[in-house]
PDB file of N, CA and C in Angstrom:
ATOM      1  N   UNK A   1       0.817  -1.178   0.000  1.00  0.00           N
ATOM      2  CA  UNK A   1       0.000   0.000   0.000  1.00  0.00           C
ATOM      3  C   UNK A   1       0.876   1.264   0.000  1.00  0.00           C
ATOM      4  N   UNK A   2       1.684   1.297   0.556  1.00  0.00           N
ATOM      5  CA  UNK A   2       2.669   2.427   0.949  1.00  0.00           C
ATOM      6  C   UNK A   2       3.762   2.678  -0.953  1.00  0.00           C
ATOM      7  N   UNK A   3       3.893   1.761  -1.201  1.00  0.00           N
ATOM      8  CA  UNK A   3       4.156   1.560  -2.572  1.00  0.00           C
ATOM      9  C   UNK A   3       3.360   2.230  -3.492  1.00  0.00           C
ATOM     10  N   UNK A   4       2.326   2.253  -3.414  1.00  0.00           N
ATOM     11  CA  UNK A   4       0.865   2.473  -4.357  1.00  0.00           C
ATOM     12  C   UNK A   4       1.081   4.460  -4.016  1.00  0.00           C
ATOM     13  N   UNK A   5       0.988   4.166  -3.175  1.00  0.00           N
ATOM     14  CA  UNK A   5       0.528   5.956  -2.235  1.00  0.00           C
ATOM     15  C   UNK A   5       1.478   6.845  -2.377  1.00  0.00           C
ATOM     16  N   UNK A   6       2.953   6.398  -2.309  1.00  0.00           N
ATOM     17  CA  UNK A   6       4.193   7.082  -2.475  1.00  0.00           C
ATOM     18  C   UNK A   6       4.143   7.639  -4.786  1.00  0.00           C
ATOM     19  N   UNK A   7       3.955   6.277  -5.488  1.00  0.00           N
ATOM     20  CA  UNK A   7       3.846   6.338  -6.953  1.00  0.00           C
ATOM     21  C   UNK A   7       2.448   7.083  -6.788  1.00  0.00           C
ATOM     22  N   UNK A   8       1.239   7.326  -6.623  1.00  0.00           N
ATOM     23  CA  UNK A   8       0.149   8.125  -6.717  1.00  0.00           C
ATOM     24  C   UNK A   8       0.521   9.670  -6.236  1.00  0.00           C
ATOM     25  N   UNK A   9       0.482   9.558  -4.913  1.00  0.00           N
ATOM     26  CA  UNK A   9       1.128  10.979  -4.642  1.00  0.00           C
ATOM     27  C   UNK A   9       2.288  11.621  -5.123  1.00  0.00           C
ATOM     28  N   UNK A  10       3.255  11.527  -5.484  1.00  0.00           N
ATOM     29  CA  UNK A  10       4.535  12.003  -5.581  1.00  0.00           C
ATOM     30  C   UNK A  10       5.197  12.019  -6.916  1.00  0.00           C
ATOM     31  N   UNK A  11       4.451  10.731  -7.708  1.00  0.00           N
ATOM     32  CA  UNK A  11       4.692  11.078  -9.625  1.00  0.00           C
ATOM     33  C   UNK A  11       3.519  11.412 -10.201  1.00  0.00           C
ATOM     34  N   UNK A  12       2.292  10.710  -9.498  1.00  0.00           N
ATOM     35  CA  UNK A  12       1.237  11.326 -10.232  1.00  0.00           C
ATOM     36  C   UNK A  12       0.461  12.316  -9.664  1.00  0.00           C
ATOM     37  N   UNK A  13       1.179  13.275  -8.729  1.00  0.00           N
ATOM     38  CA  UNK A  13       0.526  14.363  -8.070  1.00  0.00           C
ATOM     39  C   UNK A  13      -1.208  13.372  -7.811  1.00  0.00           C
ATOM     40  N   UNK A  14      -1.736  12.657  -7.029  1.00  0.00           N
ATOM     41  CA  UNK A  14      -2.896  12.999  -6.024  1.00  0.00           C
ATOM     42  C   UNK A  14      -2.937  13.059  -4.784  1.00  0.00           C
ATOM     43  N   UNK A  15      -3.776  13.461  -4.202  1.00  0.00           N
ATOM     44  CA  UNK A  15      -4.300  13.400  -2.866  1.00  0.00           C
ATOM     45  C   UNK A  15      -4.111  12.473  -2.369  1.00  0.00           C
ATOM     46  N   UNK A  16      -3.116  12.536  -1.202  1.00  0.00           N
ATOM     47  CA  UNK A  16      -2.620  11.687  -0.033  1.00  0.00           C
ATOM     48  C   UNK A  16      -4.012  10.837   0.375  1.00  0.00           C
ATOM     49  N   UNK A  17      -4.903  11.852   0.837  1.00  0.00           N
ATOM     50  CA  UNK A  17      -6.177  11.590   1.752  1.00  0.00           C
ATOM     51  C   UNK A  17      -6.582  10.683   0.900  1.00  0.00           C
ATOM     52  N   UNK A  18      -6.582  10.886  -0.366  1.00  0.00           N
ATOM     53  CA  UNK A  18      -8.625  10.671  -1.050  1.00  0.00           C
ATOM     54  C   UNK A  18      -7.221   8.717  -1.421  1.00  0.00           C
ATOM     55  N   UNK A  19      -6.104   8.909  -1.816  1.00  0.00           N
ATOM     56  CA  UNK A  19      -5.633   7.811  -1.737  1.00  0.00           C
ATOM     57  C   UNK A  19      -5.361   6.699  -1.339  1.00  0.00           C
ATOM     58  N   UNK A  20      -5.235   6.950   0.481  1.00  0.00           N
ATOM     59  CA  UNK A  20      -5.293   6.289   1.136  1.00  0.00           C
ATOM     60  C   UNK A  20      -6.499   5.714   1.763  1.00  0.00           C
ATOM     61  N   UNK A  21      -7.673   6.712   1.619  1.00  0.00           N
ATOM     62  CA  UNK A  21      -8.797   6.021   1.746  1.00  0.00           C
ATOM     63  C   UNK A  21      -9.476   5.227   0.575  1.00  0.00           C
ATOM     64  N   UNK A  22      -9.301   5.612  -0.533  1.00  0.00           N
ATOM     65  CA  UNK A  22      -9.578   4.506  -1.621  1.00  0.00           C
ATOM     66  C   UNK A  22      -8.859   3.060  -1.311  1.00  0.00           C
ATOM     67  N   UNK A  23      -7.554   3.234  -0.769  1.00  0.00           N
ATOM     68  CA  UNK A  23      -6.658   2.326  -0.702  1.00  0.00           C
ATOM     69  C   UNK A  23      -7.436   0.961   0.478  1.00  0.00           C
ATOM     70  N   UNK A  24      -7.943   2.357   1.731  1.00  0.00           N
ATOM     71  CA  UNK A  24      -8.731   1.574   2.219  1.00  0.00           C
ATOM     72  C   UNK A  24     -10.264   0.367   2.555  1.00  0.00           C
ATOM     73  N   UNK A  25     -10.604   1.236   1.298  1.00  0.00           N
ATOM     74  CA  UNK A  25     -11.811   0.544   1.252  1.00  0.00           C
ATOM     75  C   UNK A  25     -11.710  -0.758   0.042  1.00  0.00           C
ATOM     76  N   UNK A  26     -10.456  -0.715  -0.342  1.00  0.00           N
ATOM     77  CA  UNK A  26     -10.357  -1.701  -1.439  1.00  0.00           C
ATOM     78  C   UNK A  26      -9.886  -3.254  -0.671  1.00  0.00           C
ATOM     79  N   UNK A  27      -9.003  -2.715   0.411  1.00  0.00           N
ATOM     80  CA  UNK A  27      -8.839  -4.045   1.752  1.00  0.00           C
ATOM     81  C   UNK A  27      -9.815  -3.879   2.720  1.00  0.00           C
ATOM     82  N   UNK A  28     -10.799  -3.368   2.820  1.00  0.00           N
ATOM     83  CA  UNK A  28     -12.027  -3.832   3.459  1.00  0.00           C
ATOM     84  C   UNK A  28     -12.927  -4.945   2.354  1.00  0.00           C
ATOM     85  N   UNK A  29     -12.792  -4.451   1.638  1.00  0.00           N
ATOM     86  CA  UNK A  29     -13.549  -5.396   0.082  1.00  0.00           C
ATOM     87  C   UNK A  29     -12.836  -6.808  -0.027  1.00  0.00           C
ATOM     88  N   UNK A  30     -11.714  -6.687   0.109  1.00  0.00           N
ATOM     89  CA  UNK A  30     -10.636  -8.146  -0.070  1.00  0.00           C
ATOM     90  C   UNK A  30     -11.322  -8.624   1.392  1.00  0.00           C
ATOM     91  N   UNK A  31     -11.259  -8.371   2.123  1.00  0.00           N
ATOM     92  CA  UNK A  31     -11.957  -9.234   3.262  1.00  0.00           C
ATOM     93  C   UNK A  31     -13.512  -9.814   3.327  1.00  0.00           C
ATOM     94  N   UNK A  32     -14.159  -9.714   2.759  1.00  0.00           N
ATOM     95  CA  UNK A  32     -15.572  -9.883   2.361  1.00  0.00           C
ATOM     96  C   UNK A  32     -15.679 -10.770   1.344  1.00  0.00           C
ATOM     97  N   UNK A  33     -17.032 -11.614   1.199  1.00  0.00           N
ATOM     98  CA  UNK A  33     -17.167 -12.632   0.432  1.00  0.00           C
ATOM     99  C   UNK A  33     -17.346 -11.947  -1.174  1.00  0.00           C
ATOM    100  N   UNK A  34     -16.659 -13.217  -1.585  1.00  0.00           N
ATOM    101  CA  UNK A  34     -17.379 -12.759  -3.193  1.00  0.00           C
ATOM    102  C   UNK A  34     -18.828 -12.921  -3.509  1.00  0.00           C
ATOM    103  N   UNK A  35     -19.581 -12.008  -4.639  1.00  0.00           N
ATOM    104  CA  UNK A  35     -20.852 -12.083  -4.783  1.00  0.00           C
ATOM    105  C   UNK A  35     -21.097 -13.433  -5.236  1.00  0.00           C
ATOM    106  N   UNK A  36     -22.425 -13.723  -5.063  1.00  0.00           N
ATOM    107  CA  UNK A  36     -22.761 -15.294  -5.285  1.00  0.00           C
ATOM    108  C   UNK A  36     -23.169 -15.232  -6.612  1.00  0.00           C
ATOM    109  N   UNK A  37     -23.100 -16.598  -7.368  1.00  0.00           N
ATOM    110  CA  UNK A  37     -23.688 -16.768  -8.703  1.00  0.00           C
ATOM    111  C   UNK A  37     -24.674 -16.608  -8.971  1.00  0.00           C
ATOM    112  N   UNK A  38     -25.850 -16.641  -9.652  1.00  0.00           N
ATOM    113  CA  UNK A  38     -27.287 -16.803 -10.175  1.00  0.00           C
ATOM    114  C   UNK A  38     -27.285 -18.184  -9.894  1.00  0.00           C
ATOM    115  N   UNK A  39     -26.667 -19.276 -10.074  1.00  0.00           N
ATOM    116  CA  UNK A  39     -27.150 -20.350 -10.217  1.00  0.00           C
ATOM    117  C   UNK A  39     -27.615 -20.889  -8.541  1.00  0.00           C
ATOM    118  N   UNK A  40     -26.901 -19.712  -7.250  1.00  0.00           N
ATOM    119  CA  UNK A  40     -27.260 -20.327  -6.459  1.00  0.00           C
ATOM    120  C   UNK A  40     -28.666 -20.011  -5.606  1.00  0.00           C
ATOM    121  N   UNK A  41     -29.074 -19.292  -6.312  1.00  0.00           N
ATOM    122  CA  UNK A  41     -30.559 -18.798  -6.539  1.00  0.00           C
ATOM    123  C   UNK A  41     -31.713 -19.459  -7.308  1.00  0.00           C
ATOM    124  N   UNK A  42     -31.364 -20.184  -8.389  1.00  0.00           N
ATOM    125  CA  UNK A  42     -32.020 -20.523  -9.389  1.00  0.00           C
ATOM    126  C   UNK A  42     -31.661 -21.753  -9.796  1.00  0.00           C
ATOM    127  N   UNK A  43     -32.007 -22.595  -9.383  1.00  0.00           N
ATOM    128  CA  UNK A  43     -31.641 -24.003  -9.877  1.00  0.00           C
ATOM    129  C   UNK A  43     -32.143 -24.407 -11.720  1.00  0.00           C
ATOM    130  N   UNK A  44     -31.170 -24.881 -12.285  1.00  0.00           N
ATOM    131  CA  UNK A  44     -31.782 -25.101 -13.426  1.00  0.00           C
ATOM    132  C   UNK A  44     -32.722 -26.239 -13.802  1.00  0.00           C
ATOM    133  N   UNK A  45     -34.004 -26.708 -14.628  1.00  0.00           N
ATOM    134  CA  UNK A  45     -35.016 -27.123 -14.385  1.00  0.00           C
ATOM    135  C   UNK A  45     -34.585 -28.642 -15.892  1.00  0.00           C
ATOM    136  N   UNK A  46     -34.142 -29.595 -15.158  1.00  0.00           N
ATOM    137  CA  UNK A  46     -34.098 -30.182 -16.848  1.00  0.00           C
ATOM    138  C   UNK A  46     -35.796 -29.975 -17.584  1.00  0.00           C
ATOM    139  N   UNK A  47     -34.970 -30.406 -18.855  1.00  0.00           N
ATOM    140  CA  UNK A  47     -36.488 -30.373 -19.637  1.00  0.00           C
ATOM    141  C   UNK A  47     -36.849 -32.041 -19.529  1.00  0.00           C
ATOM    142  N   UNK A  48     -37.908 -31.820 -20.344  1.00  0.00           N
ATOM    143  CA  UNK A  48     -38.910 -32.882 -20.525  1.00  0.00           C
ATOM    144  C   UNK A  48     -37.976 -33.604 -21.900  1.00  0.00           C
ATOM    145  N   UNK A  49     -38.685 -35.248 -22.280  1.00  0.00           N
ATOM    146  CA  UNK A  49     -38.234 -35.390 -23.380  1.00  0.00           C
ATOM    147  C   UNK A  49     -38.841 -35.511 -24.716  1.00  0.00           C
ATOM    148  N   UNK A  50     -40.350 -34.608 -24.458  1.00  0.00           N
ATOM    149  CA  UNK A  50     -41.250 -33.690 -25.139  1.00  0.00           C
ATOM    150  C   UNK A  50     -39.946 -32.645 -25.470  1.00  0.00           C
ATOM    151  N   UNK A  51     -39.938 -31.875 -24.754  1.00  0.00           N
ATOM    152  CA  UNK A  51     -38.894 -30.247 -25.120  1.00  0.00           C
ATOM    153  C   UNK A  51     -37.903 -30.748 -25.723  1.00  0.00           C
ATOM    154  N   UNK A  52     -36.891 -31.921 -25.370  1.00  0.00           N
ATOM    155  CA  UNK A  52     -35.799 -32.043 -26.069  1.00  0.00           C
ATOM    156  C   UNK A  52     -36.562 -32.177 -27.791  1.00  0.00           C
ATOM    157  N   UNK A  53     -37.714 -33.090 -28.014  1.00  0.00           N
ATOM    158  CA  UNK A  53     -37.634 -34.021 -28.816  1.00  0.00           C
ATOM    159  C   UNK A  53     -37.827 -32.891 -30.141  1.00  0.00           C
ATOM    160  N   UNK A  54     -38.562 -31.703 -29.666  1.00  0.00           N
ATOM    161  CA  UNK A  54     -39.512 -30.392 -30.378  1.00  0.00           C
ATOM    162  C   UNK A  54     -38.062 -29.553 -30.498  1.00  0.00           C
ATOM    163  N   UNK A  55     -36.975 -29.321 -29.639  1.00  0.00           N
ATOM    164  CA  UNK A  55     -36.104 -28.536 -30.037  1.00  0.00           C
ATOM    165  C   UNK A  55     -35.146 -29.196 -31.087  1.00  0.00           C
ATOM    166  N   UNK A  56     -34.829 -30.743 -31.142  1.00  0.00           N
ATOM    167  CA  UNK A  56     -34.148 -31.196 -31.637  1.00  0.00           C
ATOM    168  C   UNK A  56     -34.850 -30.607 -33.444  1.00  0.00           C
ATOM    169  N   UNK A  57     -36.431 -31.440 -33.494  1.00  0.00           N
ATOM    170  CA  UNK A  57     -37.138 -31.326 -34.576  1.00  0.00           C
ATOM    171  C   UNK A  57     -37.263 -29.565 -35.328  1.00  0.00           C
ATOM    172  N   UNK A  58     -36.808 -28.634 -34.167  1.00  0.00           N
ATOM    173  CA  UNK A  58     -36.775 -27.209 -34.755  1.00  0.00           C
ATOM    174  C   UNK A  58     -35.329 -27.382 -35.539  1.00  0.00           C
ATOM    175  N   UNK A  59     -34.431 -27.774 -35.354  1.00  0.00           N
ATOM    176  CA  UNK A  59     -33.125 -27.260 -35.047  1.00  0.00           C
ATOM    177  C   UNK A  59     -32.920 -27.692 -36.564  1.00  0.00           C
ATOM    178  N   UNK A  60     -33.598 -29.324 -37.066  1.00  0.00           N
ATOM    179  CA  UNK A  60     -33.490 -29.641 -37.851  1.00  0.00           C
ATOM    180  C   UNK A  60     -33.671 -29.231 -39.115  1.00  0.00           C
ATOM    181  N   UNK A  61     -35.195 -28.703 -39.167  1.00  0.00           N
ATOM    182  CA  UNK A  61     -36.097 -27.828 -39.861  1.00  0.00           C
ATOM    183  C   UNK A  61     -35.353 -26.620 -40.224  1.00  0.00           C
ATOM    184  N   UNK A  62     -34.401 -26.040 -39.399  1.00  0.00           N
ATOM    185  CA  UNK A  62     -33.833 -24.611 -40.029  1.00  0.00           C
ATOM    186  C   UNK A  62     -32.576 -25.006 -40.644  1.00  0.00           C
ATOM    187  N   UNK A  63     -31.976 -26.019 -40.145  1.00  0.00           N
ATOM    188  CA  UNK A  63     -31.005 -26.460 -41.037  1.00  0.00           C
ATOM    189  C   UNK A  63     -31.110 -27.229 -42.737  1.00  0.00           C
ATOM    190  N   UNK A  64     -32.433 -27.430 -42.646  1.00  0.00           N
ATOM    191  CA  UNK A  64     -33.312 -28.006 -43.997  1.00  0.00           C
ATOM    192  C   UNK A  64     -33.577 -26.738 -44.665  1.00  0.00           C
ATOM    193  N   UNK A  65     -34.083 -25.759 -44.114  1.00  0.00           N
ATOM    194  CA  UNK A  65     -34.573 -24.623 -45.128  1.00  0.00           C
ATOM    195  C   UNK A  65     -33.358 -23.895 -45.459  1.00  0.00           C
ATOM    196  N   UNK A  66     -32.556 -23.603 -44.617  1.00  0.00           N
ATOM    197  CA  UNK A  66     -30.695 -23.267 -44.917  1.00  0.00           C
ATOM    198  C   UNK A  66     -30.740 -23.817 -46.062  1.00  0.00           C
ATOM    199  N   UNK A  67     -30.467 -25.448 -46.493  1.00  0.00           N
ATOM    200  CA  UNK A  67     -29.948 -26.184 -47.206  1.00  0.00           C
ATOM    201  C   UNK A  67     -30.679 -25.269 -48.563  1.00  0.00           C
ATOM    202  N   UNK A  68     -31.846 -25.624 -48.292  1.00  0.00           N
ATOM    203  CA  UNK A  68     -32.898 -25.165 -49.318  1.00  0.00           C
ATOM    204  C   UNK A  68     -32.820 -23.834 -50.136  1.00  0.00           C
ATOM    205  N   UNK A  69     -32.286 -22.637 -49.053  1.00  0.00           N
ATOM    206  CA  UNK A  69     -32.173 -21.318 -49.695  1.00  0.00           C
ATOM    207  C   UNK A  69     -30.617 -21.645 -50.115  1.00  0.00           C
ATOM    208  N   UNK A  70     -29.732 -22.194 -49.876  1.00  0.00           N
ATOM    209  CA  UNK A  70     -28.350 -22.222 -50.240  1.00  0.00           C
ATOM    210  C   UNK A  70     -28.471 -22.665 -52.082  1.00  0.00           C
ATOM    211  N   UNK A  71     -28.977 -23.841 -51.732  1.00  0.00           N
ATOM    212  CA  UNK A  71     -29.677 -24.145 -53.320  1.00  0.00           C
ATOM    213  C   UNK A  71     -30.230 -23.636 -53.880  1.00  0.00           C
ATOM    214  N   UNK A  72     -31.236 -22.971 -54.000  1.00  0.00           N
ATOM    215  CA  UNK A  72     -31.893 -22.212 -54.567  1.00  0.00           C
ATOM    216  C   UNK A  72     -30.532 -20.663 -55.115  1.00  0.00           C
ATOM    217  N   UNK A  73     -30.193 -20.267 -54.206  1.00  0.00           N
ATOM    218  CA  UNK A  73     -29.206 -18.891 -54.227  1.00  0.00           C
ATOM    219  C   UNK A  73     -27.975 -19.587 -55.633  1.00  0.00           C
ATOM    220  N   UNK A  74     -28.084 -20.891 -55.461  1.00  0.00           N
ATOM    221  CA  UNK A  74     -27.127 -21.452 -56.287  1.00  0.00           C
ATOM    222  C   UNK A  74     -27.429 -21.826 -57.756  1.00  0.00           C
ATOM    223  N   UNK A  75     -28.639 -21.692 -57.926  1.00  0.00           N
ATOM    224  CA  UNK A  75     -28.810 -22.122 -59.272  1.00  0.00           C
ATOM    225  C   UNK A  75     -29.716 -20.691 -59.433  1.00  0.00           C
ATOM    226  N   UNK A  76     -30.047 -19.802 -59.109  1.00  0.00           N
ATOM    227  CA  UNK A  76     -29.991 -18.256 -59.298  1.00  0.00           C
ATOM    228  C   UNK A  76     -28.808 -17.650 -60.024  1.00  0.00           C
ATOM    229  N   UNK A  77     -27.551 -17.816 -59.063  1.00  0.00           N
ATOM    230  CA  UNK A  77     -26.515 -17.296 -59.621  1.00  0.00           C
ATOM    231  C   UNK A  77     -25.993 -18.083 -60.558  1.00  0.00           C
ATOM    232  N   UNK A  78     -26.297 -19.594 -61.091  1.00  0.00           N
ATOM    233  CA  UNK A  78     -26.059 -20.401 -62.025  1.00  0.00           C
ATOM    234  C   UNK A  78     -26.956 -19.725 -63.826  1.00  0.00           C
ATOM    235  N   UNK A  79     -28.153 -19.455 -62.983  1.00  0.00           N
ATOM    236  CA  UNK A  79     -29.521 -19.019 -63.992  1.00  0.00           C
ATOM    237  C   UNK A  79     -28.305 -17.586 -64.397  1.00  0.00           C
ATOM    238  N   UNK A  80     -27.568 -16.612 -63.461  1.00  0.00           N
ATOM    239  CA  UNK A  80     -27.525 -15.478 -64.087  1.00  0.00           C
ATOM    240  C   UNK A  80     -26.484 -15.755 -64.955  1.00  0.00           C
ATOM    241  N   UNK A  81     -25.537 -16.378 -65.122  1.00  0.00           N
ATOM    242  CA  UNK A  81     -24.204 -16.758 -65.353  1.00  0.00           C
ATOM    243  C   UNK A  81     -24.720 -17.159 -67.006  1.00  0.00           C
ATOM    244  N   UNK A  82     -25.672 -17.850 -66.749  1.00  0.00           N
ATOM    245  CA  UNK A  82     -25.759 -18.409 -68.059  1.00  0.00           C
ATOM    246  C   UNK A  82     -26.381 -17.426 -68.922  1.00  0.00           C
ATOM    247  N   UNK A  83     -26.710 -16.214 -68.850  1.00  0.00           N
ATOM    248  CA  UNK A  83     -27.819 -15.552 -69.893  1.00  0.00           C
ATOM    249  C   UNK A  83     -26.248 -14.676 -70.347  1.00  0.00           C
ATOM    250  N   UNK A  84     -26.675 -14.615 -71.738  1.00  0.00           N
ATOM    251  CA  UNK A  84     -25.538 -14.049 -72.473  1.00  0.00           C
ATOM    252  C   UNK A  84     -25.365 -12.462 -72.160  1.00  0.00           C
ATOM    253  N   UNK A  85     -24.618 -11.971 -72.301  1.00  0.00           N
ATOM    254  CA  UNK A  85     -24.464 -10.679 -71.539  1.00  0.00           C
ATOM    255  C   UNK A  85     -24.920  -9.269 -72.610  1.00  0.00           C
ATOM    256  N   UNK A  86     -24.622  -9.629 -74.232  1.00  0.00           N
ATOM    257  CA  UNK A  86     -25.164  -8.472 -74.590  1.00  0.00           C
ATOM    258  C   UNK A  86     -26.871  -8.399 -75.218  1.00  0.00           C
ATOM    259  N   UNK A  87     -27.571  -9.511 -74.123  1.00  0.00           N
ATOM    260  CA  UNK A  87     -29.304  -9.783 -74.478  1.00  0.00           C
ATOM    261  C   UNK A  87     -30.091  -8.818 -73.598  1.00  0.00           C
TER     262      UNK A  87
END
């Protein structure tokens, strides 16, 4: 601390006072618990194997219509490629 207070005050010109009491309330804080998680408030709830079965079946479905617009975007830019350019 005396380290900290001597480099604050004396190269970086501050306040002795307002230093050493910052200094202090930062080892009042180190002595005190750390804040607790959320989780120890809130237990997490498994799902059902309804919910799994409906998220799995979403997950699938957007990866199908992906596929679908990827293809489509692909024979678009196939369709433009092919039209002769001075028509």
């Amino acid at each position: 601390m005396e380290g900290m207070v001597k480099y604050l005050v004396e190269e970086k010109a501050f306040n002795e006072d307002r230093v050493r009491n910052g200094a202090a309330k930062l080892q009042k804080n180190l002595k005190t618990a750390q804040q607790s998680r959320l989780e120890g408030f809130f237990k997490p709830v498994e799902k059902t194997a309804e919910e799994k079965a409906s998220l799995k079946r979403k997950a699938e479905q957007k990866v199908d219509e992906k596929k679908k617009k990827q293809k489509q975007n692909a024979k678009d830019n196939k369709a433009k490629k092919a039209k002769p350019r001075g028509a």
